[in-house]
C-alpha atoms as a PDB file:
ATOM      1  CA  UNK A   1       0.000   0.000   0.000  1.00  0.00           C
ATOM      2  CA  UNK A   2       1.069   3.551  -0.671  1.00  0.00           C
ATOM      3  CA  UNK A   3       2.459   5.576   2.224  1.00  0.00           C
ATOM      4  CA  UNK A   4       2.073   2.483   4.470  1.00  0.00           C
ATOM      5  CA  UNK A   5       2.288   3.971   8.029  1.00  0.00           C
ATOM      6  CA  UNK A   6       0.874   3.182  10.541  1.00  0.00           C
ATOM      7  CA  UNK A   7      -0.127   4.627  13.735  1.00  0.00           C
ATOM      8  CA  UNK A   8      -1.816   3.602  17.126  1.00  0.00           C
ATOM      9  CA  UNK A   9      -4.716   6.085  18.188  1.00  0.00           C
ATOM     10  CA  UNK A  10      -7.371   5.123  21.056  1.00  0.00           C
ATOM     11  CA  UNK A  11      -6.357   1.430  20.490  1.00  0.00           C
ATOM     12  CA  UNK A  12      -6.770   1.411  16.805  1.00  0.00           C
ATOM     13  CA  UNK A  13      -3.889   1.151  14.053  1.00  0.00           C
ATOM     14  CA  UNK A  14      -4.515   3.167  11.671  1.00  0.00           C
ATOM     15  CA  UNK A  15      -2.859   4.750   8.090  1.00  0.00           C
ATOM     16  CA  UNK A  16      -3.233   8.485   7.903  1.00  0.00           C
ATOM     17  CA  UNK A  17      -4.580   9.524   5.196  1.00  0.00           C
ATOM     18  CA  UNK A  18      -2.231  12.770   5.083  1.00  0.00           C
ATOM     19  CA  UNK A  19       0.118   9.716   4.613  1.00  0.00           C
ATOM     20  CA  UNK A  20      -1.971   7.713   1.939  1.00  0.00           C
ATOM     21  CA  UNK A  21      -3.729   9.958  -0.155  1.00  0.00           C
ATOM     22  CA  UNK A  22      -4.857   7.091  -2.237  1.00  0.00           C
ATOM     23  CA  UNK A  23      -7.185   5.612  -0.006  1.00  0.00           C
ATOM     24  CA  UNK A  24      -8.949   8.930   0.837  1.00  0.00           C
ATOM     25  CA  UNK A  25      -9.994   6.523   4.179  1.00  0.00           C
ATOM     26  CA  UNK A  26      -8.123   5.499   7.136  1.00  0.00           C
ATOM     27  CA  UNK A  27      -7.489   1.827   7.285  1.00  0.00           C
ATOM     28  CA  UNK A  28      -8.192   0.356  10.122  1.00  0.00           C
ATOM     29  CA  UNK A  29      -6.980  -2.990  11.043  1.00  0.00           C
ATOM     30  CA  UNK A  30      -9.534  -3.673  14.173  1.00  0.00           C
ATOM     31  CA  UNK A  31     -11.596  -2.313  16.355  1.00  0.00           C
ATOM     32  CA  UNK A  32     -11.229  -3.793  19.914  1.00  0.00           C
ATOM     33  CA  UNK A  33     -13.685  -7.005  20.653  1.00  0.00           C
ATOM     34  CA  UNK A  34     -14.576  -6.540  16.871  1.00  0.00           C
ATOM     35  CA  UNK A  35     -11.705  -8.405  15.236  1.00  0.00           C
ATOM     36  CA  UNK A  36     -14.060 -10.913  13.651  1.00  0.00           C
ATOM     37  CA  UNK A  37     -16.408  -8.497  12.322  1.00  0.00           C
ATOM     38  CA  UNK A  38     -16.839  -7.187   8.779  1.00  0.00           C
ATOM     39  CA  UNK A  39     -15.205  -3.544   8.169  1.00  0.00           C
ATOM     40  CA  UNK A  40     -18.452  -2.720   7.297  1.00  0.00           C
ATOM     41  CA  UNK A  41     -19.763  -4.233  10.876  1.00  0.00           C
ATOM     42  CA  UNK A  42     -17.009  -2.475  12.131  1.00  0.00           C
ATOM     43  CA  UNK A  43     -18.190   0.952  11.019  1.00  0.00           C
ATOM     44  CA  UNK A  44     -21.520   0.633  11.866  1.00  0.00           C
ATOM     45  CA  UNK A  45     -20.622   0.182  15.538  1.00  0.00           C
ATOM     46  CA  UNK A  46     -18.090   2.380  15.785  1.00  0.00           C
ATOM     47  CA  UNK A  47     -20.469   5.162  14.444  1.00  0.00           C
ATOM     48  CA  UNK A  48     -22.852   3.911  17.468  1.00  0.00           C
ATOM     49  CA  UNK A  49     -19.972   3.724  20.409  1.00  0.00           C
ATOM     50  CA  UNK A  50     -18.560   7.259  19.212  1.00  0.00           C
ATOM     51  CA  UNK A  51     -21.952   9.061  19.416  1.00  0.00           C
ATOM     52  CA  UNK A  52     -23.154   7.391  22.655  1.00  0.00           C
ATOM     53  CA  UNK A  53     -19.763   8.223  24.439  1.00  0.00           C
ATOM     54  CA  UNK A  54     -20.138  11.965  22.811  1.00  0.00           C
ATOM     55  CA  UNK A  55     -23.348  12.584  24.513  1.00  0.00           C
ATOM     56  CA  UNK A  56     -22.618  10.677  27.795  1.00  0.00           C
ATOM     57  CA  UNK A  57     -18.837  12.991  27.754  1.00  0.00           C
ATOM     58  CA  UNK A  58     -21.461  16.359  26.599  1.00  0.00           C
ATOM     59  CA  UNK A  59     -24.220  15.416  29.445  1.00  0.00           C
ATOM     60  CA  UNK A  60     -21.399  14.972  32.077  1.00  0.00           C
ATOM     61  CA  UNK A  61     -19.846  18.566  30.680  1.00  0.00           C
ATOM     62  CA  UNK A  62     -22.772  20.412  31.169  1.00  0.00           C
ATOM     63  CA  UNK A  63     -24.500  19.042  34.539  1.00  0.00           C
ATOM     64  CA  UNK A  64     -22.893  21.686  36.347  1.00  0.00           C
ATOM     65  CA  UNK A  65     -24.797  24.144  34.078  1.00  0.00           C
ATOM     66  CA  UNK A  66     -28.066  22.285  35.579  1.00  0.00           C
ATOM     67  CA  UNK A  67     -29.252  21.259  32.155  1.00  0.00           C
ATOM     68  CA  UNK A  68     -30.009  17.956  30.774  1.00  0.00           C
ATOM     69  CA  UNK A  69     -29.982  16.369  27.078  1.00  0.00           C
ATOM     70  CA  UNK A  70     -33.327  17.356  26.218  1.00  0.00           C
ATOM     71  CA  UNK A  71     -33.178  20.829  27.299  1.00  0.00           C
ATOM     72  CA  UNK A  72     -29.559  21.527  25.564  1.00  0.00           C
ATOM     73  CA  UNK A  73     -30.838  19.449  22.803  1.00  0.00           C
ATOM     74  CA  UNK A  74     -33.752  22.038  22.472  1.00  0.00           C
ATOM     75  CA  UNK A  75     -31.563  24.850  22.736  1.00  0.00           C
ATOM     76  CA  UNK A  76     -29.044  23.903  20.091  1.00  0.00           C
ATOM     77  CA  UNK A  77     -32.500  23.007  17.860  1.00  0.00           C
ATOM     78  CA  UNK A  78     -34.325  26.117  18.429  1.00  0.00           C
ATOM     79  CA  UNK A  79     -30.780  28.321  18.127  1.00  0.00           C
ATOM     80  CA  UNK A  80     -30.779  26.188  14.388  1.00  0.00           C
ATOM     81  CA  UNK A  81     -34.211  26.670  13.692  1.00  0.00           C
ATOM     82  CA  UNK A  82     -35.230  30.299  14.909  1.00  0.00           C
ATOM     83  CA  UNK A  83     -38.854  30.766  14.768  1.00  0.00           C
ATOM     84  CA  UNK A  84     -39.842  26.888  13.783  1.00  0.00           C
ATOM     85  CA  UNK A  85     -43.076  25.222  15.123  1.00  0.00           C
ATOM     86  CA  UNK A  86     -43.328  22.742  17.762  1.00  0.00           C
ATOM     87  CA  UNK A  87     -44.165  19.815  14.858  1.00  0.00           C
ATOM     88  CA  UNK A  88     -40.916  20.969  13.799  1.00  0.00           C
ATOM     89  CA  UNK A  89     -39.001  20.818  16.492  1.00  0.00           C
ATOM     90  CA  UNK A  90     -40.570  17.273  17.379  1.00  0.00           C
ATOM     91  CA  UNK A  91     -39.439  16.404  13.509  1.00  0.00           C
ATOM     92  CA  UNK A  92     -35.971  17.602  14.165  1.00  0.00           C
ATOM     93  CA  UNK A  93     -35.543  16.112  17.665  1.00  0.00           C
ATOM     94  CA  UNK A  94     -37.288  12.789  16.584  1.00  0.00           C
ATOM     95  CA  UNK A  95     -39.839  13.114  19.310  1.00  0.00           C
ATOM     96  CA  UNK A  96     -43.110  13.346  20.056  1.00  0.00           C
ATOM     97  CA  UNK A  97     -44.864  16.781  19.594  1.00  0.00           C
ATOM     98  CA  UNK A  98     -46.636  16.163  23.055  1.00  0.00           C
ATOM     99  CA  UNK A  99     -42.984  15.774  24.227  1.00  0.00           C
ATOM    100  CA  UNK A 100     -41.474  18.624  22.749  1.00  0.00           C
ATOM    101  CA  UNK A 101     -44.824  21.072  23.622  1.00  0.00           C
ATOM    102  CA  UNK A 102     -44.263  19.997  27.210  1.00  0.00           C
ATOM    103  CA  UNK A 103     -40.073  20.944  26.851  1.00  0.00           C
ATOM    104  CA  UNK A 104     -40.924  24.564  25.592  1.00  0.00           C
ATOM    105  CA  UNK A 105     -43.650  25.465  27.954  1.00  0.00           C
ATOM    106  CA  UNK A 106     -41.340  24.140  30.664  1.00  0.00           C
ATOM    107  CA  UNK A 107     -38.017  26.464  29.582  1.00  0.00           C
ATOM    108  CA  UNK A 108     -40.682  29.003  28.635  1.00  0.00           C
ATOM    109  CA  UNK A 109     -41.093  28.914  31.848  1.00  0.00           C
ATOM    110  CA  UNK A 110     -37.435  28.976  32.776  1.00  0.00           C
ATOM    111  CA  UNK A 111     -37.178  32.084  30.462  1.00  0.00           C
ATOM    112  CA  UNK A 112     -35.186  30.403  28.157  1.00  0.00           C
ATOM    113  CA  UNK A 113     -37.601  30.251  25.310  1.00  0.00           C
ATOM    114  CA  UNK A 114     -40.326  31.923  23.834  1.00  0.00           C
ATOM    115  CA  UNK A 115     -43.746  31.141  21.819  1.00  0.00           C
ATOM    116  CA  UNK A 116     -44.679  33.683  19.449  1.00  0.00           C
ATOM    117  CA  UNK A 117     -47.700  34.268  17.228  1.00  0.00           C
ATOM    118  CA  UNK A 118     -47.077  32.780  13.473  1.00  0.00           C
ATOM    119  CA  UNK A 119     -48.351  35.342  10.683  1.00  0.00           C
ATOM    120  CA  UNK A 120     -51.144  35.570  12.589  1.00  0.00           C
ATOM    121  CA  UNK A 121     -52.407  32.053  13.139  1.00  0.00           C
ATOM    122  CA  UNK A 122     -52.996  31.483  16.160  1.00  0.00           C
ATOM    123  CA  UNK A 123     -53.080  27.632  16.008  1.00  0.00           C
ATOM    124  CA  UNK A 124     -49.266  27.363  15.265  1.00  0.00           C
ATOM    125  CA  UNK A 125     -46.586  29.275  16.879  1.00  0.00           C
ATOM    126  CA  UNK A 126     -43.583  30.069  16.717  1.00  0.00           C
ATOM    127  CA  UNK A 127     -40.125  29.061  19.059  1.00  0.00           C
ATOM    128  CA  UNK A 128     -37.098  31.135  19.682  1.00  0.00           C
ATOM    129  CA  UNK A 129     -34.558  31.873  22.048  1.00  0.00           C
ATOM    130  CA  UNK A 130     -34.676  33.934  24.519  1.00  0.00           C
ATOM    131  CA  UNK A 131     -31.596  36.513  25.383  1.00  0.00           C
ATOM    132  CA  UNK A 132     -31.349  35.130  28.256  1.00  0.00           C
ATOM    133  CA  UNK A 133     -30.850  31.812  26.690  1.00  0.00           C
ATOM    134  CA  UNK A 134     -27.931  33.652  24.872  1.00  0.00           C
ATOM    135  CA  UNK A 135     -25.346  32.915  27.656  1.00  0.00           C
ATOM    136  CA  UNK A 136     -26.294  29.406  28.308  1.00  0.00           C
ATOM    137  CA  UNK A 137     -25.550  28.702  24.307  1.00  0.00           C
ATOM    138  CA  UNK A 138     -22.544  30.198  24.333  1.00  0.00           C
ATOM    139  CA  UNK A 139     -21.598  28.162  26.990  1.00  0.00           C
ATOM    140  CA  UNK A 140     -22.941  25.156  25.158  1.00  0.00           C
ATOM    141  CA  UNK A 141     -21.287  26.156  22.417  1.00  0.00           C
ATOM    142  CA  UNK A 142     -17.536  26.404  24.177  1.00  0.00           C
ATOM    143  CA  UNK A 143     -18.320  22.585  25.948  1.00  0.00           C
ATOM    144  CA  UNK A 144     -19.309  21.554  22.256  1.00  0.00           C
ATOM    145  CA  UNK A 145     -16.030  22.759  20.957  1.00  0.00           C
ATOM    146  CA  UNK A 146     -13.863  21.325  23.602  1.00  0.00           C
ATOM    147  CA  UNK A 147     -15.741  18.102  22.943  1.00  0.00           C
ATOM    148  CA  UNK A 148     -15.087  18.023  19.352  1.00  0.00           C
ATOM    149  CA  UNK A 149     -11.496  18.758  19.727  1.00  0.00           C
ATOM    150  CA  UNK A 150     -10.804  15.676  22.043  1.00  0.00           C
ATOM    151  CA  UNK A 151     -12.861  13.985  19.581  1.00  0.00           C
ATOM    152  CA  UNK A 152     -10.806  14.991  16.353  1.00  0.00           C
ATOM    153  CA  UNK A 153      -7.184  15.707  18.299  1.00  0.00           C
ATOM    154  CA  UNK A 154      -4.603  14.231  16.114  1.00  0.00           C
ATOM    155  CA  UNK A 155      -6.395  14.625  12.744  1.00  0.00           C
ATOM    156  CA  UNK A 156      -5.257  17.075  10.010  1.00  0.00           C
ATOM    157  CA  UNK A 157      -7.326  19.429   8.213  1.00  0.00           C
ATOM    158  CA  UNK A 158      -7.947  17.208   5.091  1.00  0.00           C
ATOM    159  CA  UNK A 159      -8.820  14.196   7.291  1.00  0.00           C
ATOM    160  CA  UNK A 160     -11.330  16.313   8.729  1.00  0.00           C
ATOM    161  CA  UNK A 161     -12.991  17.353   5.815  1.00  0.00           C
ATOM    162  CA  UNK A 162     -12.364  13.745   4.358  1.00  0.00           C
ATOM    163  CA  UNK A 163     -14.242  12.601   7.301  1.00  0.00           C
ATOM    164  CA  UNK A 164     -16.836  15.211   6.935  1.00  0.00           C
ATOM    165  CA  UNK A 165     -17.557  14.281   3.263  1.00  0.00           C
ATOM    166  CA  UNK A 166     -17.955  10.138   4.102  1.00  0.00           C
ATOM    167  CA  UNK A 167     -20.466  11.328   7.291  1.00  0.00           C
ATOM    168  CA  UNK A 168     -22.394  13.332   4.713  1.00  0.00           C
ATOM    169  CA  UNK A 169     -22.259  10.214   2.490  1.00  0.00           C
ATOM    170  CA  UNK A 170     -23.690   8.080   5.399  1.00  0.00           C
ATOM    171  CA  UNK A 171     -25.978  10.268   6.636  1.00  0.00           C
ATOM    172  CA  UNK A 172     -27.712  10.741   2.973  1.00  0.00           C
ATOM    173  CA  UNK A 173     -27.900   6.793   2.897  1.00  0.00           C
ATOM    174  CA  UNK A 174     -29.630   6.583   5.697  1.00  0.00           C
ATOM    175  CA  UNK A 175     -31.748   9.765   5.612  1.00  0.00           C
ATOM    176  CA  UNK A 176     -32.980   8.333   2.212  1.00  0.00           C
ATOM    177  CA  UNK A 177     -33.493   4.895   3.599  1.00  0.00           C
ATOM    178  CA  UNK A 178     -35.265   6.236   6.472  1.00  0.00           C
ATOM    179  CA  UNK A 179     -37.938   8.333   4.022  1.00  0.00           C
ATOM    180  CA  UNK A 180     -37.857   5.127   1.205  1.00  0.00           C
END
């Protein structure tokens, strides 16, 4: 293989592909306890373990700030979506609107959203942030970064946007999947 070096990073060997441009992927010769399984396999619950131990490292980050998943996962939705309806938000969180309705009234409550009237229909209405909220997503914001540092420390720019261009890859597969 071209540029064959290797390097060991969170117990995986892997080729960089600033090293081995020809691959545009980083090889991977086993992911612990998944020796036997397909690369594909391999992936798949990779994908899974990364994202669960991103939002159990995020939760633990921001207890001290005395919010939980659902409220920051709000925030960072609403602070996306300015203005969007609760059916919406529900779409975007993959919840239930009777879940979501009863999240905004409660940090409507909290002052850190608010409900506004929609072009004048009174049946839907509209979410935003409070500026009071403004702090607390900044905040957010600064544990998010840190988070995605640890998570990417070690990779180069290119990798990055290498990796960036495969997650968009996987994440139209699915998406179209998921509406197929």
């Amino acid at each position: 293989m071209h540029g064959d070096k290797k390097k060991r990073q969170g117990g995986h060997s892997v080729t960089s592909i600033a090293e081995d441009p020809t691959t545009r992927a980083a090889q991977v010769d086993h992911a612990p306890g998944m020796r036997h399984e397909s690369p594909a396999r391999q992936v798949s619950l990779l994908l899974a373990t990364v994202s669960r131990l991103q939002r159990t490292i995020f939760d633990r980050s921001v207890a001290p700030l005395g919010v939980t998943r659902a409220q920051w996962a709000m925030i960072a939705v609403v602070a996306r979506h300015p203005g969007a309806s609760q059916r919406t938000l529900a779409e975007h969180l993959e919840t239930s609107e009777a879940a979501v309705g009863r999240l905004i009234e409660r940090l409507c409550t909290e002052g850190l959203l608010e409900r506004r009237e929609r072009n004048g229909d009174r049946r839907t209405r509209a979410v935003y942030l409070t500026e009071q909220a403004r702090p607390l997503l900044d905040r957010l914001g600064a544990i998010a970064a840190d988070s995605e540092s640890t998570m990417l420390a070690g990779f180069s720019k290119a990798e990055i946007d290498a990796l960036l261009g495969f997650m968009a890859r996987i994440h139209d597969n699915v998406s179209a999947r998921n509406e197929g």
